[in-house]
N, C-alpha and C. Protein backbone atom coordinates (compact mmCIF):
# COMPACT_ATOMS: atom_id res chain seq x y z
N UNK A 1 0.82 -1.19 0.00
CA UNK A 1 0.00 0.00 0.00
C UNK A 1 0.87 1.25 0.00
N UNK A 2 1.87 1.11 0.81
CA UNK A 2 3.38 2.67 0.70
C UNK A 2 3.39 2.78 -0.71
N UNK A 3 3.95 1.37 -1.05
CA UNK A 3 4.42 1.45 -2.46
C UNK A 3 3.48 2.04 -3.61
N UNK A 4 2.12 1.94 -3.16
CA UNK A 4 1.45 2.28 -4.47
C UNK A 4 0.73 4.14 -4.04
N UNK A 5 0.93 4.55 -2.66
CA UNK A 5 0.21 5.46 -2.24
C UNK A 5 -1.07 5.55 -1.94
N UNK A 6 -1.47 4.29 -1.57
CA UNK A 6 -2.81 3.94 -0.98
C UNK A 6 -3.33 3.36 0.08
N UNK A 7 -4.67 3.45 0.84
CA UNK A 7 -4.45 2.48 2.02
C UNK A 7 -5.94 1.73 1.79
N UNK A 8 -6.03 1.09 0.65
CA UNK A 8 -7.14 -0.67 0.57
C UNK A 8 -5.96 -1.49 -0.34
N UNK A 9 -6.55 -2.17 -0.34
CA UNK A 9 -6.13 -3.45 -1.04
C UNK A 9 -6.92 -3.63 -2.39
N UNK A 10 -8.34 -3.25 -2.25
CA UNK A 10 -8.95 -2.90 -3.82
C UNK A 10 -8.41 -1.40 -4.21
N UNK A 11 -7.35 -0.67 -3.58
CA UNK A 11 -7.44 0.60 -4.28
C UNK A 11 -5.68 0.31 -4.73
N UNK A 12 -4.87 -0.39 -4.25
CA UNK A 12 -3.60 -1.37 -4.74
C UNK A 12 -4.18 -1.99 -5.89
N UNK A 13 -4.97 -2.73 -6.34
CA UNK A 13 -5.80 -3.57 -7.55
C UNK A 13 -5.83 -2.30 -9.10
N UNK A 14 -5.86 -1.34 -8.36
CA UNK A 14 -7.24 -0.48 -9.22
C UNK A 14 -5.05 0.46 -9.54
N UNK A 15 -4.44 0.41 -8.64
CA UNK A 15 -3.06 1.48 -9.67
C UNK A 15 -2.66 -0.01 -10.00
N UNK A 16 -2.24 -0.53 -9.69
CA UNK A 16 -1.34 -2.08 -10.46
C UNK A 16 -2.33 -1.90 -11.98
N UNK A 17 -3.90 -1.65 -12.11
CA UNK A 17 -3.91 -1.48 -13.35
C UNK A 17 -4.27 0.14 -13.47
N UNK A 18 -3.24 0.35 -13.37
CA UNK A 18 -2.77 1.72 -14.30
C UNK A 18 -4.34 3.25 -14.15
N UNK A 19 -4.98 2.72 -12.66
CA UNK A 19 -5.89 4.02 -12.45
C UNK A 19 -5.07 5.20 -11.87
N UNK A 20 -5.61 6.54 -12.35
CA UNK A 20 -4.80 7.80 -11.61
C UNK A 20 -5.16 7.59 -9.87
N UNK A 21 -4.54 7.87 -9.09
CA UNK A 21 -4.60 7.64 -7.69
C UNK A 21 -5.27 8.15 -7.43
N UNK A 22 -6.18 9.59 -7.82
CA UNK A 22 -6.97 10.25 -7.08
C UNK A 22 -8.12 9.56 -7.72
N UNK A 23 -8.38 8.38 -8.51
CA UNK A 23 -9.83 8.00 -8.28
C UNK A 23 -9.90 6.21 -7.89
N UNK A 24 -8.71 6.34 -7.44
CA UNK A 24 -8.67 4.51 -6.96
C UNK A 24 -9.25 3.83 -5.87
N UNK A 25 -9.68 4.94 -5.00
CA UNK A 25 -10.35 4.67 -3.74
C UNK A 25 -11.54 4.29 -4.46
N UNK A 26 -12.15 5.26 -5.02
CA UNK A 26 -13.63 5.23 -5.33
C UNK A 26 -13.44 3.85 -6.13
N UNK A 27 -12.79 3.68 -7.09
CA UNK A 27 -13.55 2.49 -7.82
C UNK A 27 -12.90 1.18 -7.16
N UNK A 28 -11.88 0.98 -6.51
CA UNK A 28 -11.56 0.10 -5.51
C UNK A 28 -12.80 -0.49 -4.49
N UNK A 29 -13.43 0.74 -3.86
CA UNK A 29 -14.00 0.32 -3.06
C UNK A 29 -15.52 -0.26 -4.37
N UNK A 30 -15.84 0.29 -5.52
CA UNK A 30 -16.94 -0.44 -5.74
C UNK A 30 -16.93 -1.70 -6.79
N UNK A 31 -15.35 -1.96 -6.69
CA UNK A 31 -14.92 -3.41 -7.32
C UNK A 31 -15.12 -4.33 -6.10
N UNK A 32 -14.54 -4.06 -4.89
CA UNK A 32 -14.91 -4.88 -3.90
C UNK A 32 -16.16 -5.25 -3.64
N UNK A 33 -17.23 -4.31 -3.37
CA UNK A 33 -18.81 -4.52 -3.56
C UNK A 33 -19.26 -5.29 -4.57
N UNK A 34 -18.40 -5.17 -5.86
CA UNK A 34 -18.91 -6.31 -6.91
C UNK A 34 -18.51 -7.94 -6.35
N UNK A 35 -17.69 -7.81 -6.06
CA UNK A 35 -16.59 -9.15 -6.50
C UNK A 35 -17.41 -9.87 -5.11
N UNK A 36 -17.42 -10.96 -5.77
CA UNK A 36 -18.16 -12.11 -5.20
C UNK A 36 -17.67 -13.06 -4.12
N UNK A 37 -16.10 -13.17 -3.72
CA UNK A 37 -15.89 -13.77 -3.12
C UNK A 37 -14.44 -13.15 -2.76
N UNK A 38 -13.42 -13.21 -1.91
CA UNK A 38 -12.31 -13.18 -1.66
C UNK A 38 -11.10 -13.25 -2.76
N UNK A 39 -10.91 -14.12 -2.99
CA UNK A 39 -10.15 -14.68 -3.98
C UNK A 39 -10.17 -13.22 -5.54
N UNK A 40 -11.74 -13.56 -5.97
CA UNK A 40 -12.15 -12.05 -7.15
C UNK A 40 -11.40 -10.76 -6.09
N UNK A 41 -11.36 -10.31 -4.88
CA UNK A 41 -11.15 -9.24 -4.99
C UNK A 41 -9.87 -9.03 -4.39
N UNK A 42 -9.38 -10.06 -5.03
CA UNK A 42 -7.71 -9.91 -4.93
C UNK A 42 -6.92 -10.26 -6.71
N UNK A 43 -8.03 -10.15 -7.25
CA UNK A 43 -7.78 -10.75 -8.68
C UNK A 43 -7.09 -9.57 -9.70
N UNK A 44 -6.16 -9.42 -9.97
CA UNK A 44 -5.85 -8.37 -10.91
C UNK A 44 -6.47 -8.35 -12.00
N UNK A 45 -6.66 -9.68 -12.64
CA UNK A 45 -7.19 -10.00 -13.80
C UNK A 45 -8.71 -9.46 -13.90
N UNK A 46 -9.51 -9.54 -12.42
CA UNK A 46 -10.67 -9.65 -12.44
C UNK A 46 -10.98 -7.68 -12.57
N UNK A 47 -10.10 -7.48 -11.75
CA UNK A 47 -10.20 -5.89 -11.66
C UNK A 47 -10.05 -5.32 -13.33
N UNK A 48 -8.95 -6.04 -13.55
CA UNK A 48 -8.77 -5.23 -15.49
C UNK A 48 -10.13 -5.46 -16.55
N UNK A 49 -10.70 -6.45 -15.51
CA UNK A 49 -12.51 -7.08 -16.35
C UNK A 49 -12.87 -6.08 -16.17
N UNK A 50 -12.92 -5.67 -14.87
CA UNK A 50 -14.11 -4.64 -14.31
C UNK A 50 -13.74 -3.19 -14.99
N UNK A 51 -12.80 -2.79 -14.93
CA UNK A 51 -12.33 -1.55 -15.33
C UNK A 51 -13.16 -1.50 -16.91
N UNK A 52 -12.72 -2.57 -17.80
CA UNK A 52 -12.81 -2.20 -18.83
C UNK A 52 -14.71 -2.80 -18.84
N UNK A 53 -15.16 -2.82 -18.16
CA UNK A 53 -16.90 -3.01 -17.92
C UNK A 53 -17.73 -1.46 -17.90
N UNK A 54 -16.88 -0.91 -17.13
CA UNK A 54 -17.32 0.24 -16.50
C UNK A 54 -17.72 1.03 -17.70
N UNK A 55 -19.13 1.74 -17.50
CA UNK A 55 -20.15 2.77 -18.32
C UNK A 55 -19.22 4.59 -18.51
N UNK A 56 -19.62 4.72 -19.01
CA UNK A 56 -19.39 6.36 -18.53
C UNK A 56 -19.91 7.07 -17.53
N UNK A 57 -21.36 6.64 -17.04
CA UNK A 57 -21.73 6.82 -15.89
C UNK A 57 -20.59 6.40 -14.56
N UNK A 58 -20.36 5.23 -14.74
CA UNK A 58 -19.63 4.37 -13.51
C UNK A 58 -18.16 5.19 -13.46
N UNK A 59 -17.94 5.90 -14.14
CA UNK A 59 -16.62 6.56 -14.41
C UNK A 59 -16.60 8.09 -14.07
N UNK A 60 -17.77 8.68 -14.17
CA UNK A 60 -18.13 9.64 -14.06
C UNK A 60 -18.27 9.71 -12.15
N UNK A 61 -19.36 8.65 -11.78
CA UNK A 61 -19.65 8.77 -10.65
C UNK A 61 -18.56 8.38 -9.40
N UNK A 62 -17.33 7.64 -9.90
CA UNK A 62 -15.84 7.86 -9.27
C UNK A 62 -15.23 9.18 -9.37
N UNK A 63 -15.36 9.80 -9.74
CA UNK A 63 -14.95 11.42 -10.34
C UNK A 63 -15.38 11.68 -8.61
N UNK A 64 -13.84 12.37 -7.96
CA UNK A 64 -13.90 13.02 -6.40
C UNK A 64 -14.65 14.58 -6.86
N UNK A 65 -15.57 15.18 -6.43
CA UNK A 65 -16.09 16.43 -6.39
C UNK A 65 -14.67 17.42 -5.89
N UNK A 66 -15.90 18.90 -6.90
CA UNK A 66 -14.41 19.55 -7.03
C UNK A 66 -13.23 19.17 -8.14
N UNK A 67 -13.50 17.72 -8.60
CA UNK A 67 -11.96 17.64 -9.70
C UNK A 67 -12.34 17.90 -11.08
N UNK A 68 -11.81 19.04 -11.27
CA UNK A 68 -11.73 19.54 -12.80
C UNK A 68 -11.91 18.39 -14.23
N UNK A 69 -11.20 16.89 -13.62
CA UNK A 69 -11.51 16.15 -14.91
C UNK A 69 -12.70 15.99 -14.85
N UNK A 70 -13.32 15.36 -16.06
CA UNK A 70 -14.85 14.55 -16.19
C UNK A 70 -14.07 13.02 -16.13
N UNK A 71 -15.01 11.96 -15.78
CA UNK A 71 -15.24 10.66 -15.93
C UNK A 71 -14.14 10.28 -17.44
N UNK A 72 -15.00 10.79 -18.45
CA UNK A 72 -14.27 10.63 -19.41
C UNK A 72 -12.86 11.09 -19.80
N UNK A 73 -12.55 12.25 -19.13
CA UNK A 73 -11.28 12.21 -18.79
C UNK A 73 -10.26 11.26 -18.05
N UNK A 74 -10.62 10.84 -17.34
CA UNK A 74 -10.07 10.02 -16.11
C UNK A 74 -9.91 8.52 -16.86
N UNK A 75 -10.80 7.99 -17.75
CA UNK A 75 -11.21 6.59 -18.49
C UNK A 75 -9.82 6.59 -19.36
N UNK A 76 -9.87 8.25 -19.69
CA UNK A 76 -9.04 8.42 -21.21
C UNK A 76 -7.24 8.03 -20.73
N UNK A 77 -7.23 8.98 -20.15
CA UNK A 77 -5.94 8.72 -19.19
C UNK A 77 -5.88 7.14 -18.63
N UNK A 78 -6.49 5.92 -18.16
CA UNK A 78 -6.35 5.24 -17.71
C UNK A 78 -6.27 3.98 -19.25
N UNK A 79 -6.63 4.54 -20.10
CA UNK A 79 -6.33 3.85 -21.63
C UNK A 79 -4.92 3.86 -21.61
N UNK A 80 -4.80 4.83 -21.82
CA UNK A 80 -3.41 5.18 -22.43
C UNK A 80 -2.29 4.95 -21.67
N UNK A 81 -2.45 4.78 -20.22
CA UNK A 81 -1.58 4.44 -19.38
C UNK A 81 -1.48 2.91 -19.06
N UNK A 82 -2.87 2.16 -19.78
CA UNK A 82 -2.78 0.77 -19.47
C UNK A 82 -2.46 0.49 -20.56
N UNK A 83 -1.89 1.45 -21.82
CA UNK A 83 -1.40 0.80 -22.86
C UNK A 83 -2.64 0.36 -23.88
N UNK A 84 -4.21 0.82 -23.72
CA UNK A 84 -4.92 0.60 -24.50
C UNK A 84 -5.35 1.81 -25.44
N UNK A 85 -4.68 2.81 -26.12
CA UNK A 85 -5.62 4.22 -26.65
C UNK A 85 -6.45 3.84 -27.32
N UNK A 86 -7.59 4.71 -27.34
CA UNK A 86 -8.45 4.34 -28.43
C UNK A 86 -8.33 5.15 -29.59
């Protein structure tokens, strides 16, 4: 958690795949709420499912108030940093 600048274990999941830190809490904590069992929410693999699941809504509504990006900003940046641009 030092290492990544975070303090969950779904918000460690959510930078290992390549989210900006200021929205890893938020979608950390609602990958955990998804994930079905222990094991899923320690899953990197399962988290890179989820990421790339997520609506524009679901992206939007991780967006911390107050932050100048939109949702779609934040998605865009997390493409390109996981090596996917569109």
């Amino acid at each position: 958690m030092i290492y990544h600048g975070v303090n969950t274990e779904p918000a460690v999941l959510m930078r290992i795949n390549s989210i900006p830190r200021s929205i890893v809490t938020n979608l950390g904590d609602r990958f955990a709420l998804i994930s079905e069992n222990e094991e899923e929410k320690r899953s990197v693999r399962k988290a890179r499912t989820f990421l790339k699941s997520l609506s524009e809504n679901d992206w939007r509504e991780a967006v911390p108030k107050g932050t100048k990006m939109t949702g779609g900003d934040y998605r865009e940046v997390w493409l390109r940093l996981a090596g996917d641009v569109v």
